[in-house]
C-alpha atoms as a PDB file:
ATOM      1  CA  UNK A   1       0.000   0.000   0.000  1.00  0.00           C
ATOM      2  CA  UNK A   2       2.556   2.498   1.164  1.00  0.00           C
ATOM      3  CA  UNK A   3       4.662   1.858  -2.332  1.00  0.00           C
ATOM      4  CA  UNK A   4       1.619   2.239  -4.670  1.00  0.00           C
ATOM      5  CA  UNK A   5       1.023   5.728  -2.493  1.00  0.00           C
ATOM      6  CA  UNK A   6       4.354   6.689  -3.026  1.00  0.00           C
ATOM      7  CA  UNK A   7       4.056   6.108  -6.740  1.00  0.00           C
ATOM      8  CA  UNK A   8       1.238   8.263  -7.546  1.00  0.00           C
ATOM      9  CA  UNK A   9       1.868  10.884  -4.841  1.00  0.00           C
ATOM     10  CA  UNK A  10       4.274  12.780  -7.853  1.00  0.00           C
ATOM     11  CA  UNK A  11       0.964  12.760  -9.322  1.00  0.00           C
ATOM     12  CA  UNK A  12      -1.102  14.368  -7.441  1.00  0.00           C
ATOM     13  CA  UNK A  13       1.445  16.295  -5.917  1.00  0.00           C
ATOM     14  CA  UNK A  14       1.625  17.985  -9.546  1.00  0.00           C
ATOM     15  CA  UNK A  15      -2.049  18.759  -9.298  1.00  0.00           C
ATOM     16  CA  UNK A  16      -1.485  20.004  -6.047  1.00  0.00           C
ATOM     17  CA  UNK A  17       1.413  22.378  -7.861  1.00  0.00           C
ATOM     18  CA  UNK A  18      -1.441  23.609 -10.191  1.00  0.00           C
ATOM     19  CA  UNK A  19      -3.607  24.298  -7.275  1.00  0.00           C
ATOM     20  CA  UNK A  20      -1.353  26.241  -5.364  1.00  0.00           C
ATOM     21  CA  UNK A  21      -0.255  28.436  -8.570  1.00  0.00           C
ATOM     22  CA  UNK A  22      -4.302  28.974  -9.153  1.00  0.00           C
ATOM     23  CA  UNK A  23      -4.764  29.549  -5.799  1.00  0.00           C
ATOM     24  CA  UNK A  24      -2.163  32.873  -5.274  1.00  0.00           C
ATOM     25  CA  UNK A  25      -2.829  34.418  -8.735  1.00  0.00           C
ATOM     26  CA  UNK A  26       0.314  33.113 -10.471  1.00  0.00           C
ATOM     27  CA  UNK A  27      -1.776  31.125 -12.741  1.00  0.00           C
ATOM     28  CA  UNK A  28      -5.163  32.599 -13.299  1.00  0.00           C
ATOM     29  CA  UNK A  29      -8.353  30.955 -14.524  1.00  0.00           C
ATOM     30  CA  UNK A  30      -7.437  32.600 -18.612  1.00  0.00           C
ATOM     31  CA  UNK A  31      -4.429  30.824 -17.826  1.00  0.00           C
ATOM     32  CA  UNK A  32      -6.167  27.337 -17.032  1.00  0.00           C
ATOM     33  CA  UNK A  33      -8.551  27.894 -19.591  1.00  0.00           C
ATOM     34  CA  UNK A  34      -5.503  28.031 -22.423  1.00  0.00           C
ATOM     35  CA  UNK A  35      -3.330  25.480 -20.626  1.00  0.00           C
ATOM     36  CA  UNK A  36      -6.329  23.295 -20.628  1.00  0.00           C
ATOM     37  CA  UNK A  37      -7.092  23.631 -24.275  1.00  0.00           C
ATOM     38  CA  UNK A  38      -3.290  23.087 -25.074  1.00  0.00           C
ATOM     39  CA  UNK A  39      -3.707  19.383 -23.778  1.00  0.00           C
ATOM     40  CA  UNK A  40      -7.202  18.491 -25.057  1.00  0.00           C
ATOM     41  CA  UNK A  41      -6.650  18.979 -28.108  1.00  0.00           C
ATOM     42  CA  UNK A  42      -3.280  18.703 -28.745  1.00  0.00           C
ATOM     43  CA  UNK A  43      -1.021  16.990 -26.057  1.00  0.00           C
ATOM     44  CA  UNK A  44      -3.608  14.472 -24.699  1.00  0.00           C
ATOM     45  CA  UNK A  45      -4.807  14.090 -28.861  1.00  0.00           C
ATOM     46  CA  UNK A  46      -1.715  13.232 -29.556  1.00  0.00           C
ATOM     47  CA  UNK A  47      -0.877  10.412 -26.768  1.00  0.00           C
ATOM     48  CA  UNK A  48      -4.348   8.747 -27.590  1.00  0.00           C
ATOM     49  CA  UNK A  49      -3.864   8.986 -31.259  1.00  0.00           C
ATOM     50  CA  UNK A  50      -0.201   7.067 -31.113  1.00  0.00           C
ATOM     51  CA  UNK A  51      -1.902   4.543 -28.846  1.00  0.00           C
ATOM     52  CA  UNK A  52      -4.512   3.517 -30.844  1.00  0.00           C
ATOM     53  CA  UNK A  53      -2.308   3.806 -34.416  1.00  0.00           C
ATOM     54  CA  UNK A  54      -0.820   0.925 -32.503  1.00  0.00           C
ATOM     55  CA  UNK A  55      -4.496  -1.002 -31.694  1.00  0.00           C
ATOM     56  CA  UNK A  56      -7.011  -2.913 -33.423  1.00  0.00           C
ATOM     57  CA  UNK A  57     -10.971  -2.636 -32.431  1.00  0.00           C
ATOM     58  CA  UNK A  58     -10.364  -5.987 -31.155  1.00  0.00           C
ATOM     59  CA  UNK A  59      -7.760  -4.822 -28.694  1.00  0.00           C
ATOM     60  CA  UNK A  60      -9.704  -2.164 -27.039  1.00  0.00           C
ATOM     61  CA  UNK A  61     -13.586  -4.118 -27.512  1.00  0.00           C
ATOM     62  CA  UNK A  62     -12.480  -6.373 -25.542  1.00  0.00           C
ATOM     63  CA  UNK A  63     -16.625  -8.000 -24.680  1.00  0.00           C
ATOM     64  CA  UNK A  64     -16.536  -8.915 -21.242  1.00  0.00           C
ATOM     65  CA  UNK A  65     -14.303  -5.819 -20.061  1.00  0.00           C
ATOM     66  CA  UNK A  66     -16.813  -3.755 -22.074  1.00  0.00           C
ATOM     67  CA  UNK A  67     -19.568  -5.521 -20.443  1.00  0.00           C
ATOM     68  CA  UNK A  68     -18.216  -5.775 -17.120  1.00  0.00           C
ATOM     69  CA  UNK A  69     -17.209  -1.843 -16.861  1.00  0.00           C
ATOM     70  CA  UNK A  70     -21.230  -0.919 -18.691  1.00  0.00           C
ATOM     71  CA  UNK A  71     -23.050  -2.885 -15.997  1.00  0.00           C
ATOM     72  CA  UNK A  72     -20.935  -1.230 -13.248  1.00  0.00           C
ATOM     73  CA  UNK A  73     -21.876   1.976 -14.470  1.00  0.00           C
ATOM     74  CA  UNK A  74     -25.040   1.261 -15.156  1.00  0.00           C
ATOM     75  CA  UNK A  75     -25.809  -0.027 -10.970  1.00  0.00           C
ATOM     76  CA  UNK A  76     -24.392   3.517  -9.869  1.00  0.00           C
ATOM     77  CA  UNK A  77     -26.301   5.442 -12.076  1.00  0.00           C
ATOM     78  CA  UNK A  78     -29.544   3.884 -11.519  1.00  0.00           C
ATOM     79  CA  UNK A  79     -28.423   4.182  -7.842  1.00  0.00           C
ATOM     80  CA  UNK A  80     -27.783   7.556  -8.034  1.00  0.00           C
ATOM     81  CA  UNK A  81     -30.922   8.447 -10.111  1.00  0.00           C
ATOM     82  CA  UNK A  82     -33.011   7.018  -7.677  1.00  0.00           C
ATOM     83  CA  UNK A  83     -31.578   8.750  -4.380  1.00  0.00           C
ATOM     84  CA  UNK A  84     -32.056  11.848  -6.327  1.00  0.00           C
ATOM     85  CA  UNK A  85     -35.641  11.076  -7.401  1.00  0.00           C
ATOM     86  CA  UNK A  86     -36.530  10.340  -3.744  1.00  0.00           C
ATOM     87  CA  UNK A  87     -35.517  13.703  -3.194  1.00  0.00           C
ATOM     88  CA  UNK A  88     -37.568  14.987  -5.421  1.00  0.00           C
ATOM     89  CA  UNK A  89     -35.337  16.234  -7.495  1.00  0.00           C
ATOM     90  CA  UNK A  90     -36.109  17.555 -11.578  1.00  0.00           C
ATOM     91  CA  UNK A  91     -35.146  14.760 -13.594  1.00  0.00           C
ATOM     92  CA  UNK A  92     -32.851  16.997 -15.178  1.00  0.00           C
ATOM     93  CA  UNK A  93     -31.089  17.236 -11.876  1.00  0.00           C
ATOM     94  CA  UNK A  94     -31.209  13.816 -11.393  1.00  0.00           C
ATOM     95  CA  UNK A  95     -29.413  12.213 -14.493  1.00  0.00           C
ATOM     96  CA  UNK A  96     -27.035  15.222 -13.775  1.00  0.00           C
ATOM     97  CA  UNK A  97     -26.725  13.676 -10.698  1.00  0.00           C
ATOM     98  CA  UNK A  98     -25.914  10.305 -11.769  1.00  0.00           C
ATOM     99  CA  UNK A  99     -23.496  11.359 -14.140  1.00  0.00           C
ATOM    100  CA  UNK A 100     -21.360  12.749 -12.132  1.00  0.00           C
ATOM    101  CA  UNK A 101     -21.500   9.437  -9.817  1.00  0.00           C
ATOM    102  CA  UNK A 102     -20.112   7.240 -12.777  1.00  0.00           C
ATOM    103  CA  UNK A 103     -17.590   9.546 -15.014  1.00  0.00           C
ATOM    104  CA  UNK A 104     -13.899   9.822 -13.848  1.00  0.00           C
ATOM    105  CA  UNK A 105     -11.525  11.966 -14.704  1.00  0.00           C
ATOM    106  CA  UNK A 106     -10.391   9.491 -17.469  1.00  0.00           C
ATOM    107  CA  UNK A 107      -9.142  11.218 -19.848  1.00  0.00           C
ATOM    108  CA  UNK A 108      -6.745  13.994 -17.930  1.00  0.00           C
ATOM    109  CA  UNK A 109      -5.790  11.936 -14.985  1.00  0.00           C
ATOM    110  CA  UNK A 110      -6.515   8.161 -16.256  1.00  0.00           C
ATOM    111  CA  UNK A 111      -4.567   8.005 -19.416  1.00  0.00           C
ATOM    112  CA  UNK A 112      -1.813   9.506 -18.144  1.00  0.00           C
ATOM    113  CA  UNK A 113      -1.451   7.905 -14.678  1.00  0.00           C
ATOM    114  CA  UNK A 114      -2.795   4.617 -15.189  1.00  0.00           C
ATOM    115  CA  UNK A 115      -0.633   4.122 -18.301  1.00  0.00           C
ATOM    116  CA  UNK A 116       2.452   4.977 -16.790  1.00  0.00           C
ATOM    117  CA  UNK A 117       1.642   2.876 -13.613  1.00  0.00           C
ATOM    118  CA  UNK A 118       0.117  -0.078 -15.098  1.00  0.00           C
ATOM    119  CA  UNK A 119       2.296   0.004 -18.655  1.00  0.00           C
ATOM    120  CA  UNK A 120       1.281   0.738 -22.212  1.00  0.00           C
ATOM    121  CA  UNK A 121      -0.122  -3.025 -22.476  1.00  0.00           C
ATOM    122  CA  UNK A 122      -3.324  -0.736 -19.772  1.00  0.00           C
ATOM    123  CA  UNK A 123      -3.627   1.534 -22.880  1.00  0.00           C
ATOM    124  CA  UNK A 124      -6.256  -0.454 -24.575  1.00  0.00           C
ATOM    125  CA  UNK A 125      -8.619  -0.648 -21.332  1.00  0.00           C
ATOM    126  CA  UNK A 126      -8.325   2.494 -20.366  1.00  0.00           C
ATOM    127  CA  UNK A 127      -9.245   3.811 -23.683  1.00  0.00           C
ATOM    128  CA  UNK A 128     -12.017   1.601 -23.619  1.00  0.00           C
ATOM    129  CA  UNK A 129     -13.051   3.213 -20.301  1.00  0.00           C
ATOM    130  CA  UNK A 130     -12.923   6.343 -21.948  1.00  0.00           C
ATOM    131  CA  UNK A 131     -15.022   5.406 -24.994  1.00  0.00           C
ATOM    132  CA  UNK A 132     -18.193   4.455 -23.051  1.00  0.00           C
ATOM    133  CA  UNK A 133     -17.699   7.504 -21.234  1.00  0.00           C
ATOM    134  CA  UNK A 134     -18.202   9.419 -24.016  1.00  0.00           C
ATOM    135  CA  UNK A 135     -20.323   7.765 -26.494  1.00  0.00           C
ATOM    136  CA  UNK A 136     -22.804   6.341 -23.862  1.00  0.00           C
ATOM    137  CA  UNK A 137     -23.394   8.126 -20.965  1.00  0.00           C
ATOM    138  CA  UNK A 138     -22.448  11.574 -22.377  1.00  0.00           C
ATOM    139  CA  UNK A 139     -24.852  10.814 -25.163  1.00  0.00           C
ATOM    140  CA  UNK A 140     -27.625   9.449 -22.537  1.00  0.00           C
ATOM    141  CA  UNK A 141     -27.035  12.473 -20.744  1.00  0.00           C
ATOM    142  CA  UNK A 142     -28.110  15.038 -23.643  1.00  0.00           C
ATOM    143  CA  UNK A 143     -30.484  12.602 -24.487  1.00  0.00           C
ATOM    144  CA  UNK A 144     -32.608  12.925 -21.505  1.00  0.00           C
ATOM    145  CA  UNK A 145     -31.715  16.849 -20.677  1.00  0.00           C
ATOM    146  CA  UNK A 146     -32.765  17.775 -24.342  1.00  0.00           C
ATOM    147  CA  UNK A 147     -36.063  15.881 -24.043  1.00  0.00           C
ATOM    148  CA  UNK A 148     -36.988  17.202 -20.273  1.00  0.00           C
ATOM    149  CA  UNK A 149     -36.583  20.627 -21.651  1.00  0.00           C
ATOM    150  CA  UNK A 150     -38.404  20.382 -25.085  1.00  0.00           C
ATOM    151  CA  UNK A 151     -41.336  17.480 -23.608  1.00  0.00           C
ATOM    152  CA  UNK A 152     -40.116  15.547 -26.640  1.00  0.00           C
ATOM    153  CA  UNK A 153     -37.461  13.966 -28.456  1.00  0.00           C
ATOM    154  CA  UNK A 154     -36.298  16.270 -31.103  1.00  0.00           C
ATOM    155  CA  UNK A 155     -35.360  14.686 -34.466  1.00  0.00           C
ATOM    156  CA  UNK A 156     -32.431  17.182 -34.477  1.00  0.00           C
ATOM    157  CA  UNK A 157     -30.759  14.780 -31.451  1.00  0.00           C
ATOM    158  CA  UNK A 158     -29.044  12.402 -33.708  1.00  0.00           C
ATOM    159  CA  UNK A 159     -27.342  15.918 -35.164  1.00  0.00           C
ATOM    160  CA  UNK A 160     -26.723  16.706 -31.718  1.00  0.00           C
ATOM    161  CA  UNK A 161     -25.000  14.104 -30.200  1.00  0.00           C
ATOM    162  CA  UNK A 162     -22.875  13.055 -33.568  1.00  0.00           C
ATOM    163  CA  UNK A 163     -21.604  16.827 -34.209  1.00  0.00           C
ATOM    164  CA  UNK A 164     -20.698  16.622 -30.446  1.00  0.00           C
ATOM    165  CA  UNK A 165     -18.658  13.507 -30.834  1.00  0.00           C
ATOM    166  CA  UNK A 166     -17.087  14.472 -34.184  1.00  0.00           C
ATOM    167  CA  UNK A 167     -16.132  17.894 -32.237  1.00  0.00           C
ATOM    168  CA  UNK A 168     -14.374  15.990 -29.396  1.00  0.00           C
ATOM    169  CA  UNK A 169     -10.479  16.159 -30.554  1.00  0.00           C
ATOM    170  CA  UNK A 170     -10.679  12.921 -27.998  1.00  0.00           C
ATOM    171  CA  UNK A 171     -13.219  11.139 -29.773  1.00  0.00           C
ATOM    172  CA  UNK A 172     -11.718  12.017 -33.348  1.00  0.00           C
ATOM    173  CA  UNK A 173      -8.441  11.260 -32.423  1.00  0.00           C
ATOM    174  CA  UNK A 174      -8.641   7.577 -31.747  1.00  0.00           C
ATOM    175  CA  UNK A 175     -11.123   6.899 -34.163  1.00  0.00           C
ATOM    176  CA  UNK A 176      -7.985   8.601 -36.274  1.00  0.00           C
ATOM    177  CA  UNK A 177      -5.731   6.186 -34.823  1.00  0.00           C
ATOM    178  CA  UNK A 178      -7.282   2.880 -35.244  1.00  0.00           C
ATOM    179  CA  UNK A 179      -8.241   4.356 -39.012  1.00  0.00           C
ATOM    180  CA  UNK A 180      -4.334   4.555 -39.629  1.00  0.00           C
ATOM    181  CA  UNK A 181      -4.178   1.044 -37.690  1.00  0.00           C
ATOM    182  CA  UNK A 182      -6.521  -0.261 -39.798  1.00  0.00           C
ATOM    183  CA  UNK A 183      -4.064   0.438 -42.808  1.00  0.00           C
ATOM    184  CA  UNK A 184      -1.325  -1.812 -41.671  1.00  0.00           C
ATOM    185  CA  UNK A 185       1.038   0.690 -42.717  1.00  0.00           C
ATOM    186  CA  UNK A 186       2.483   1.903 -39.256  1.00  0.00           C
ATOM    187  CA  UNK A 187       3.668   5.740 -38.476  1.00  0.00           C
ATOM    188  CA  UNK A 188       6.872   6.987 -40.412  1.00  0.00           C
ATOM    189  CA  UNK A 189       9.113   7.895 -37.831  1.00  0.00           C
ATOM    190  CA  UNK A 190       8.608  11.566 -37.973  1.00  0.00           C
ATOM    191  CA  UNK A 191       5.104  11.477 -36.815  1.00  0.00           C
ATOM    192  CA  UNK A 192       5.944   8.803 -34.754  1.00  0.00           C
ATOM    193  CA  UNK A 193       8.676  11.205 -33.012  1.00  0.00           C
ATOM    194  CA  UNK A 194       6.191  14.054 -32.843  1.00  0.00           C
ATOM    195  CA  UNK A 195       3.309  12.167 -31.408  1.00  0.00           C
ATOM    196  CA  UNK A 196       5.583  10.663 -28.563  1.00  0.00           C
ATOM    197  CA  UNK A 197       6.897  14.336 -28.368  1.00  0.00           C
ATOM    198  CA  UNK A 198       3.458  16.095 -28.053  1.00  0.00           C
ATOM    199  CA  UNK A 199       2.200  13.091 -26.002  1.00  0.00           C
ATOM    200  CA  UNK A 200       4.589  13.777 -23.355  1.00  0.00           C
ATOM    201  CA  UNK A 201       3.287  17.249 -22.677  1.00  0.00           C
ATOM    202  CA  UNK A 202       0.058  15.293 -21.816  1.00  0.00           C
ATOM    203  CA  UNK A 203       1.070  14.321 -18.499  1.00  0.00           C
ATOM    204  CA  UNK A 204       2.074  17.451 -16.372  1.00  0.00           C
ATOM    205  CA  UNK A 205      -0.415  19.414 -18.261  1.00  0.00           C
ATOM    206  CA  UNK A 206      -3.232  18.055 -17.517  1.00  0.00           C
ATOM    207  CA  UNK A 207      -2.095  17.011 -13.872  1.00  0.00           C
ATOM    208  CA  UNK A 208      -1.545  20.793 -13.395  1.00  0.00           C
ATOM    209  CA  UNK A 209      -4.441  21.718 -15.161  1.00  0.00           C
ATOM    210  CA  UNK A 210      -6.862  19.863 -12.788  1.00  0.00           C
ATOM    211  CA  UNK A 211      -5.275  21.567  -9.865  1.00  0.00           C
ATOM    212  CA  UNK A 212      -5.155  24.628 -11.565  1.00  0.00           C
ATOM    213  CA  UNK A 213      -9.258  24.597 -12.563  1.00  0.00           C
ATOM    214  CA  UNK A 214      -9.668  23.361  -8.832  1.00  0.00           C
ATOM    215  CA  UNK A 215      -9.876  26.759  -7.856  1.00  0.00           C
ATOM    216  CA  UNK A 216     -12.653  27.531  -9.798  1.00  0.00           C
ATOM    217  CA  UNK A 217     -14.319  25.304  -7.894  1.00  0.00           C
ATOM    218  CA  UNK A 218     -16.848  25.576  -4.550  1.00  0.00           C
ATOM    219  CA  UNK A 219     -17.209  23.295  -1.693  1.00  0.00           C
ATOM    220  CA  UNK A 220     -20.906  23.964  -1.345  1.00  0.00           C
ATOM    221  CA  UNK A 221     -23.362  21.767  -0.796  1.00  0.00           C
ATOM    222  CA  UNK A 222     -21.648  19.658   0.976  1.00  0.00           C
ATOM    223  CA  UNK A 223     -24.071  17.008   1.688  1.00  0.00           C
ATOM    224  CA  UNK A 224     -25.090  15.982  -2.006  1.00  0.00           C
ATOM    225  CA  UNK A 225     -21.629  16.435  -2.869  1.00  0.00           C
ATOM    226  CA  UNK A 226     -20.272  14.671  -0.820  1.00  0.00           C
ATOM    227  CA  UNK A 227     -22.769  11.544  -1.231  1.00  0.00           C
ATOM    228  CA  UNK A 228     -21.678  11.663  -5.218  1.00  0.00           C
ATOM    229  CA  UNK A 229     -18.214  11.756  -3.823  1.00  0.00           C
ATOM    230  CA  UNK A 230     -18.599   8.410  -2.519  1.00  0.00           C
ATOM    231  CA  UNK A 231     -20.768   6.820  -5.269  1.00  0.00           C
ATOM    232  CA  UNK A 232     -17.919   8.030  -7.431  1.00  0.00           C
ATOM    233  CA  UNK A 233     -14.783   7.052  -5.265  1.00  0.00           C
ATOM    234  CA  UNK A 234     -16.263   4.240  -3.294  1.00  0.00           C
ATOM    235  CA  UNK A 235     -19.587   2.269  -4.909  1.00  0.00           C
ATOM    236  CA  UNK A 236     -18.599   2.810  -8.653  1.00  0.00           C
ATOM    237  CA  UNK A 237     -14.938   0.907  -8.621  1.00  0.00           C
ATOM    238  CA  UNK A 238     -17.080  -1.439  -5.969  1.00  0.00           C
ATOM    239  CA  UNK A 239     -20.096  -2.032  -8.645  1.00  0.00           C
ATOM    240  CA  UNK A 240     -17.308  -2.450 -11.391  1.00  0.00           C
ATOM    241  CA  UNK A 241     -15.252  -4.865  -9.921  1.00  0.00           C
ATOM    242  CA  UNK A 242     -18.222  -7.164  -8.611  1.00  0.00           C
ATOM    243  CA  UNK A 243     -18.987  -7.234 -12.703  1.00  0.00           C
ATOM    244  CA  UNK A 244     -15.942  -7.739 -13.945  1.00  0.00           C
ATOM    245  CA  UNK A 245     -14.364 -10.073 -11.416  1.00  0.00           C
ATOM    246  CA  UNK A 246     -17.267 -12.519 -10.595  1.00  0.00           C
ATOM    247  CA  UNK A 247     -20.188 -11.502 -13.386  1.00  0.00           C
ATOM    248  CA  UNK A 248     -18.018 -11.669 -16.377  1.00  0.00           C
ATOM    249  CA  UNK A 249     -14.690 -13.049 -14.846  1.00  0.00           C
ATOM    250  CA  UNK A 250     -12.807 -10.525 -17.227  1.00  0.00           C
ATOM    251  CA  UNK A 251      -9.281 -11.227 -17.437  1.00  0.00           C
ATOM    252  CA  UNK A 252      -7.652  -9.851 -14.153  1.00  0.00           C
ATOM    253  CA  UNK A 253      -5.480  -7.695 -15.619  1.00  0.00           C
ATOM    254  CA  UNK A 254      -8.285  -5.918 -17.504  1.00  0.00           C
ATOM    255  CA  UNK A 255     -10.251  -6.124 -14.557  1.00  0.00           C
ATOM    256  CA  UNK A 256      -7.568  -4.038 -12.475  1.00  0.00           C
ATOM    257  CA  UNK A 257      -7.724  -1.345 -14.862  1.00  0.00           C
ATOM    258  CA  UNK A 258     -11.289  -1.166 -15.211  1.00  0.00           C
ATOM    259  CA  UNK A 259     -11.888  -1.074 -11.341  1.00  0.00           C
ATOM    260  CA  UNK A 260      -8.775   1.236 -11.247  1.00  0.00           C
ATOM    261  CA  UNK A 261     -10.638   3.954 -13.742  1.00  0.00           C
ATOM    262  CA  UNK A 262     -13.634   3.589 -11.906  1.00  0.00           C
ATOM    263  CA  UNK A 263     -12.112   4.577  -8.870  1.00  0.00           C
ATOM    264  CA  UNK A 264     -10.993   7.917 -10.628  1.00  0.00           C
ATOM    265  CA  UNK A 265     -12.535  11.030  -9.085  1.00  0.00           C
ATOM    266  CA  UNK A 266     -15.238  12.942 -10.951  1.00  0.00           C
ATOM    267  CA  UNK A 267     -14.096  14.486 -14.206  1.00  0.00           C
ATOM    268  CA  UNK A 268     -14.321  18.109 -15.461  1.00  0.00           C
ATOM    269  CA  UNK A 269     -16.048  17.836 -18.223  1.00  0.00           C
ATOM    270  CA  UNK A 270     -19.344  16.339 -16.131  1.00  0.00           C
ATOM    271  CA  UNK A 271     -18.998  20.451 -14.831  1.00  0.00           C
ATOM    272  CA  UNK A 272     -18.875  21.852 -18.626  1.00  0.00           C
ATOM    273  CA  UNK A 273     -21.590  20.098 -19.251  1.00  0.00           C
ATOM    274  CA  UNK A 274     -23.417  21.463 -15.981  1.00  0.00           C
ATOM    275  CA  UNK A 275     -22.615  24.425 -16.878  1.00  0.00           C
ATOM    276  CA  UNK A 276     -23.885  24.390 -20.564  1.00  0.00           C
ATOM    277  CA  UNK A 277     -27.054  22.839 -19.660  1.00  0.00           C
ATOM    278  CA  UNK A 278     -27.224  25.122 -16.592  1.00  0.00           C
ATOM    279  CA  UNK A 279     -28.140  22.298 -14.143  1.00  0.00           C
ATOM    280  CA  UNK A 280     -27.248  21.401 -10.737  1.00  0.00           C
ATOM    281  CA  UNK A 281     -23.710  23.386 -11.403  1.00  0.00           C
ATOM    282  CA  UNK A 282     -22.530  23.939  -7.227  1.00  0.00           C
ATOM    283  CA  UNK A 283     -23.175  20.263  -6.666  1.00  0.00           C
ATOM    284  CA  UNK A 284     -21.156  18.957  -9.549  1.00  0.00           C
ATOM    285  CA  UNK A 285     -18.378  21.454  -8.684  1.00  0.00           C
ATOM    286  CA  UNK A 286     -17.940  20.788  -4.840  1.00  0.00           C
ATOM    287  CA  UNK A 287     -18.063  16.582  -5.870  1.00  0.00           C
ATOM    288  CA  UNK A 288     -15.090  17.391  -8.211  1.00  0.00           C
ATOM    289  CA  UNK A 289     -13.504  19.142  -5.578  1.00  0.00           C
ATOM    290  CA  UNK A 290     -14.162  16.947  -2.802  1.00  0.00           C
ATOM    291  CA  UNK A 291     -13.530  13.572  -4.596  1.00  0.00           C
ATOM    292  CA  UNK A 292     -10.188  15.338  -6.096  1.00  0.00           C
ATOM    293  CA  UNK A 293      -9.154  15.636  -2.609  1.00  0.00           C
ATOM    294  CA  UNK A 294     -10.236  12.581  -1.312  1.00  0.00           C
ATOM    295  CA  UNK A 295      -8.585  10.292  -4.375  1.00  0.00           C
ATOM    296  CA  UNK A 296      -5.655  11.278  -3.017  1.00  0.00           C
ATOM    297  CA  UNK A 297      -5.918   8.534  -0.239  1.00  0.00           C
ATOM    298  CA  UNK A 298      -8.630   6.369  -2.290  1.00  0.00           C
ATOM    299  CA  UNK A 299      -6.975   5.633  -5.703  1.00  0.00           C
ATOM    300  CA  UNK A 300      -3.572   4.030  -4.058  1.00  0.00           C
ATOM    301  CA  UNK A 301      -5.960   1.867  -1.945  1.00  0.00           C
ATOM    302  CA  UNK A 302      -7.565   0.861  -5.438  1.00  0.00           C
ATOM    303  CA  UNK A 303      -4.409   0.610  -7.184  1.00  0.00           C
ATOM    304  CA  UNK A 304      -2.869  -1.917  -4.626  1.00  0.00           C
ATOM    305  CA  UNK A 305      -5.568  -4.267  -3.573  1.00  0.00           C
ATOM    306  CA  UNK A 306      -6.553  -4.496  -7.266  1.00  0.00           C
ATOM    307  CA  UNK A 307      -3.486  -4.172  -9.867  1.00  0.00           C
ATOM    308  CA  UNK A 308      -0.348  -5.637  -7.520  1.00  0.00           C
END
């Protein structure tokens, strides 16, 4: 335990780095905002592209992983739905709610962390991770906010949700990847070198990044917050590892990276889309904050009783 903490500690203590910097005005939010943009579409583009150039759909669909990790999420967010539908909550609220129970911080702190931990043979999985992410749940998510604010499903959804996934530099860049894969040809060596170049920036920057945007962020209302800090931290890697470790019997070391991304805190992008569909914003923020923190102490615990 103490060894796995002492190997992601340089980790977080990066996004603790970007947190201080935000916090005394030597990095200000404009600052974040470019930083942040630098890596999404760029950096963290580039280290997903070279991995998948190097895949096959086969190596990243792997079925029972995929299985394992969808009925995992699937548990929480019902979960999570339904505590926030006893409270009476807007649905609206609610599948805001259980979105931010189920989506980690995959792509900024997963990819980077996970791979260097676990090795680039983790690559696949956690790109896998990061597909349902997106494609599913994101797409479930504008799904049922669009149709709770028009009383309808729109025929302009498919639009919707396919321009939003074509948009994602995330998204387009693996799909860009496994297209080059798909050629058999391999990289020439100068993309090759500037990929792996590019892809290196991926790390730091979007470690420092998170701590950075961190300071945007509110501990209020504490009490929702912090039960979607535990869903997310606690019942999600829980729900996932029950699926993929008894229900589908996933190969282990699949299994340890799928239970390992689950245990990621929330991600930032479940508070861009708060924002853009103007819906249950402080709670999202404070359970970003408050699982950021606490991941400090829960993803090592993950790590080691589940990857050693």
């Amino acid at each position: 335990m103490l060894a796995v903490f002492l190997q992601t500690l340089p980790f977080f203590a990066i996004i603790g780095l970007g947190y201080g910097a935000g916090k005394i005005g030597m990095f200000p939010p404009e600052a974040t905002a470019w930083l942040t943009k630098f890596v999404f579409y760029f950096a963290l583009s580039a280290l997903l592209f070279g991995f998948a150039a190097q895949m096959s759909l086969a190596d990243i669909f792997e079925p029972r992983s995929a299985a394992a990790y969808l009925l995992g999420c699937t548990v929480i967010y019902v979960i999570a739905l339904g505590v926030a539908m006893l409270r009476r909550r807007p649905v609206t609220e609610a599948v805001m709610e259980a979105q931010t129970a189920i989506i980690g911080n995959t792509g900024f702190l997963g990819v980077p962390m996970l791979v260097l931990l676990l090795g680039p043979e983790a690559a696949a999985t956690v790109i896998l991770v990061l597909v349902i992410d997106l494609i599913v749940f994101s797409s479930l998510l504008t799904i049922v906010i669009t149709a709770a604010n028009e009383g309808r499903l729109s025929p302009k959804l498919p639009r919707i949700i396919g321009l939003g996934l074509i948009k994602n530099p995330m998204v387009a860049s693996m799909a860009a990847g496994l297209a080059w894969s798909a050629t058999g040809l391999g990289l020439a060596e100068p993309v090759r070198a500037t990929t792996d170049l590019l892809g290196a920036a991926a790390t730091p920057g979007a470690l420092f990044a998170i701590g950075a945007s961190l300071t945007a962020n509110s501990a209020e209302r504490l009490t929702v917050a912090g039960w979607l800090s535990f869903a997310k931290l606690v019942l999600h890697p829980a729900a996932v590892a029950i699926a993929a470790i008894w229900i589908f019997r996933a190969d282990p070391f699949a299994a340890g990276v799928l239970i390992s991304a689950a245990a990621l805190p929330v991600a930032g992008n479940v508070y861009i889309l708060a924002q853009h569909f103007n819906v249950a914003v402080a709670r999202v923020s404070a359970a970003i904050l408050i699982s950021t923190v606490l991941s400090v102490i829960t993803v090592p615990i993950v790590l080691a009783q589940f990857t050693g």
